[in-house]
N, C-alpha and C. Protein backbone atom coordinates (compact mmCIF):
# COMPACT_ATOMS: atom_id res chain seq x y z
N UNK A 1 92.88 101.64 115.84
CA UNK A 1 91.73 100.89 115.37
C UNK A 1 90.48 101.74 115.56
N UNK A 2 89.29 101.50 114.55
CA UNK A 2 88.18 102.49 114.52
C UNK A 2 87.57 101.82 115.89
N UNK A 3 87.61 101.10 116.53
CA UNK A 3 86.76 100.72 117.75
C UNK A 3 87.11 101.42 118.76
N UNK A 4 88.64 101.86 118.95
CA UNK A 4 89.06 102.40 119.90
C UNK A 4 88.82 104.27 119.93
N UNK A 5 88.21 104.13 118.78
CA UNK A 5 88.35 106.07 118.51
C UNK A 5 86.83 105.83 119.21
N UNK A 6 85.84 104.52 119.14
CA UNK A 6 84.27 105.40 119.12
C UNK A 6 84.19 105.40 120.71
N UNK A 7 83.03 105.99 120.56
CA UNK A 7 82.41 106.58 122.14
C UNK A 7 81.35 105.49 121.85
N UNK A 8 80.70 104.60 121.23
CA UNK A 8 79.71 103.96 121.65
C UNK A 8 80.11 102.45 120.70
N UNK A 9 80.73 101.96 121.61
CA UNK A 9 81.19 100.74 120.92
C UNK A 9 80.38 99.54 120.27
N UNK A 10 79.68 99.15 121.55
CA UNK A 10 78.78 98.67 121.69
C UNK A 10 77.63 98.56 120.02
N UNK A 11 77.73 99.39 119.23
CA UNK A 11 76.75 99.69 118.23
C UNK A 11 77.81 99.19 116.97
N UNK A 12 79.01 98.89 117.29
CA UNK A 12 80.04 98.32 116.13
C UNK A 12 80.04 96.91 116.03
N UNK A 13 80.04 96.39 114.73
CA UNK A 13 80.21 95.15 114.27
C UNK A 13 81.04 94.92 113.69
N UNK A 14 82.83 94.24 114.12
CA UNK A 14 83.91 94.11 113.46
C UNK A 14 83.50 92.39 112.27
N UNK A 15 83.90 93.22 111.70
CA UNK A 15 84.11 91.57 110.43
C UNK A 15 85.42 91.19 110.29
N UNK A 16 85.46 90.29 110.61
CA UNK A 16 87.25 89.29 110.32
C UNK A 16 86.35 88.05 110.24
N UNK A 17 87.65 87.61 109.79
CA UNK A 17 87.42 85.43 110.45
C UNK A 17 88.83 85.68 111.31
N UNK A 18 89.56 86.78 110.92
CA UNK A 18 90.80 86.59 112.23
C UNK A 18 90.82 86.20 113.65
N UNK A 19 91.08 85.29 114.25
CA UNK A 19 91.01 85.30 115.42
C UNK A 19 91.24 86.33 116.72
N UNK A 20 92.43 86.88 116.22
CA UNK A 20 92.80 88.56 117.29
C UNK A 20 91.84 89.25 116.93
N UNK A 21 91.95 89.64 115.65
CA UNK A 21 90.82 90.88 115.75
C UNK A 21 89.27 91.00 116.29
N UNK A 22 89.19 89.38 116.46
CA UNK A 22 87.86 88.95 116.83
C UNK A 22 87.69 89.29 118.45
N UNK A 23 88.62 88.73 118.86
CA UNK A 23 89.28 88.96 120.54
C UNK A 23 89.25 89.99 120.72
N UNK A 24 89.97 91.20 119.83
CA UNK A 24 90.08 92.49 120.10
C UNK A 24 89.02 93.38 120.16
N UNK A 25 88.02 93.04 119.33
CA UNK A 25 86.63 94.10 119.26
C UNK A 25 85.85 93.46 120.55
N UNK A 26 85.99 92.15 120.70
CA UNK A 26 85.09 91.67 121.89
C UNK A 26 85.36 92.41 123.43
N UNK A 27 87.09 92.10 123.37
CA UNK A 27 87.38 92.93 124.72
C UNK A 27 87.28 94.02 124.52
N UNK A 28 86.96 94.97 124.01
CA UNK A 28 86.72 96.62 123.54
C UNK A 28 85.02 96.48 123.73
N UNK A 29 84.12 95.53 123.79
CA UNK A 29 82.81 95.77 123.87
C UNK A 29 82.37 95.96 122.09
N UNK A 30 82.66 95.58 120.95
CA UNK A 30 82.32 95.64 120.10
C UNK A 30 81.60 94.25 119.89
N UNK A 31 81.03 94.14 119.36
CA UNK A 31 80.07 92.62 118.35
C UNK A 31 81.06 92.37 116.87
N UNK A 32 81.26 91.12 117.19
CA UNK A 32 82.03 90.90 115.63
C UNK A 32 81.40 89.79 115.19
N UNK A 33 81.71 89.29 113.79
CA UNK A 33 81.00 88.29 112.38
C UNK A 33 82.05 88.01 111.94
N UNK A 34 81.60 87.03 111.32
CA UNK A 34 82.74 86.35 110.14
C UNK A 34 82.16 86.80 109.01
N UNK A 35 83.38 86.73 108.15
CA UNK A 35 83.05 87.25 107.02
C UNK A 35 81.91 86.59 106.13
N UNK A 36 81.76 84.99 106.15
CA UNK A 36 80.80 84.33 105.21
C UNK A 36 79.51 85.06 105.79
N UNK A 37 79.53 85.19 107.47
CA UNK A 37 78.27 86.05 107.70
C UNK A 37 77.39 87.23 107.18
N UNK A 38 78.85 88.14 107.50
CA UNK A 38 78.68 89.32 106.61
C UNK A 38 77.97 89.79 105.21
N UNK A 39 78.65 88.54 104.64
CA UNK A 39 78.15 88.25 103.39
C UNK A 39 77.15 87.68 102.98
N UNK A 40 76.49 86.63 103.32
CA UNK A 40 75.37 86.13 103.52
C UNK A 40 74.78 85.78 104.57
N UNK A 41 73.78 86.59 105.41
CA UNK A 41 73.35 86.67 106.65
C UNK A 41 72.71 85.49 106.36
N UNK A 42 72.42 84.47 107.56
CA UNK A 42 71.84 83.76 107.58
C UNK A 42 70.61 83.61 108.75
N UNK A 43 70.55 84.05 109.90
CA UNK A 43 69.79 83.63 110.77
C UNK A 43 68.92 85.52 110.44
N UNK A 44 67.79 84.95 111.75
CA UNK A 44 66.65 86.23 111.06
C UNK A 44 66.90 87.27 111.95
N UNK A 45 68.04 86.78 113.03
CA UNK A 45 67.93 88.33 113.44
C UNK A 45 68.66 89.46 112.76
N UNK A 46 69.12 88.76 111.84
CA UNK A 46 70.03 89.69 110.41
C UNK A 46 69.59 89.81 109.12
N UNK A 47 67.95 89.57 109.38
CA UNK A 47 66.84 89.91 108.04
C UNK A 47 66.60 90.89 108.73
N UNK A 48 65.70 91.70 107.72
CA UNK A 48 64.56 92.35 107.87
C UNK A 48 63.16 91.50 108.02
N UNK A 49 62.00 91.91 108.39
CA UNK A 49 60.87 90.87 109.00
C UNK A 49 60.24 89.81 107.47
N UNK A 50 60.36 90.53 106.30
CA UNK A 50 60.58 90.29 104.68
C UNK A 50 61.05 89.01 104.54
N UNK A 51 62.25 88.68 105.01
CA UNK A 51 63.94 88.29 104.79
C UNK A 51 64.50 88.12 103.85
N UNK A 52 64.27 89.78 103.73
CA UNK A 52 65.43 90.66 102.84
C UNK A 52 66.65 90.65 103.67
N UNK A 53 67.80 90.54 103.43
CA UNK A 53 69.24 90.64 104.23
C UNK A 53 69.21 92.06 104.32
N UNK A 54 69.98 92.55 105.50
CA UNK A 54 69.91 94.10 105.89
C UNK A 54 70.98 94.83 105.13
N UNK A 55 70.63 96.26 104.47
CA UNK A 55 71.48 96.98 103.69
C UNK A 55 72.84 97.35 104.38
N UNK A 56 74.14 97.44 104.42
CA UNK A 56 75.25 97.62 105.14
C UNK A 56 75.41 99.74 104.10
N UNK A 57 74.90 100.29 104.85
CA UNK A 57 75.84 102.04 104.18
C UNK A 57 76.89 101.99 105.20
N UNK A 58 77.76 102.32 104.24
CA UNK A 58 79.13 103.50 105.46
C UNK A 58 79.05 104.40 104.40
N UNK A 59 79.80 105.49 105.48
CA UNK A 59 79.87 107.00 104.67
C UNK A 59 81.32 106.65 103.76
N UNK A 60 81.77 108.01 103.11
CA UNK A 60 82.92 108.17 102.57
C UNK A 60 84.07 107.97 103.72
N UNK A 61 83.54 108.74 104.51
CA UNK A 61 84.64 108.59 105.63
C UNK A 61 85.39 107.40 106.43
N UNK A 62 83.55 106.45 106.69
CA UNK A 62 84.02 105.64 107.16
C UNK A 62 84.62 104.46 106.70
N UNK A 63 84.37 104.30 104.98
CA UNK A 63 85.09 103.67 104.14
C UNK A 63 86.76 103.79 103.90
N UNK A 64 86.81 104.94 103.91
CA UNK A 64 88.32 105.44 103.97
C UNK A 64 89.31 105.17 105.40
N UNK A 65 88.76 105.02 106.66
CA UNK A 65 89.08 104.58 107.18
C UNK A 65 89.24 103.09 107.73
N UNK A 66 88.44 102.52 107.12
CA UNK A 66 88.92 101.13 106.86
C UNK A 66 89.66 100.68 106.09
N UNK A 67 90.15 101.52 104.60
CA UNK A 67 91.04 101.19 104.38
C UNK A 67 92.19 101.32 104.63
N UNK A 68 92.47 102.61 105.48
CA UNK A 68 93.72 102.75 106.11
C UNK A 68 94.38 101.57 107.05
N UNK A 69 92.56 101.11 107.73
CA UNK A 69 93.11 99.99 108.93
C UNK A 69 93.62 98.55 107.88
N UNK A 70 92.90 98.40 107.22
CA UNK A 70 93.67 97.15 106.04
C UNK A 70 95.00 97.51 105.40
N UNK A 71 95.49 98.60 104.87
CA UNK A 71 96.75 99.26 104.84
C UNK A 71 97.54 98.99 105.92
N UNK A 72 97.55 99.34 106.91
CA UNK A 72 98.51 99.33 108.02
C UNK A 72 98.64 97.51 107.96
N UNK A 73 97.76 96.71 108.23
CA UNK A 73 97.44 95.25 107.80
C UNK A 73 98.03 94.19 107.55
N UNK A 74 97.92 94.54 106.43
CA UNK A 74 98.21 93.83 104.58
C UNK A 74 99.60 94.86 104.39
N UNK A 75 99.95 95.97 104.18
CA UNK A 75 101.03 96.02 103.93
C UNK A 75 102.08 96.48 104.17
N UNK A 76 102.19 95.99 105.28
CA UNK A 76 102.95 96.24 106.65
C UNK A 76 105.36 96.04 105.99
């Protein structure tokens, strides 16, 4: 799992509505969301001061590695 590779966990936000995986980033020190969250932030500490909803970038990399972790997953 990408939580377990980082050195600063703490700065990761896992998205599921799964219940384990939710468990799992928490006991690892990660912050996790549900997905409706994700998707439509609702409270302001997930605006900008605007409340514009905040831009989500990942790199190439780190896109690709999420899909590996949904691969292993889904099609097990």
């Amino acid at each position: 799992m990408m939580v377990e590779e980082s050195a600063d966990r703490k700065n990761i936000v896992v998205v599921s509505d799964d219940k384990e995986i939710k468990f799992m980033a928490k006991t690892m020190g990660a912050r996790h969301m549900g997905i409706e969250d994700f998707i439509a932030p609702k409270s302001r500490s997930q605006r900008r001061g605007n409340g514009e909803a905040l831009k989500v970038e990942l790199s190439y990399i780190q896109m690709h590695k999420i899909n590996q972790e949904l691969r292993k997953l889904w099609l097990k």
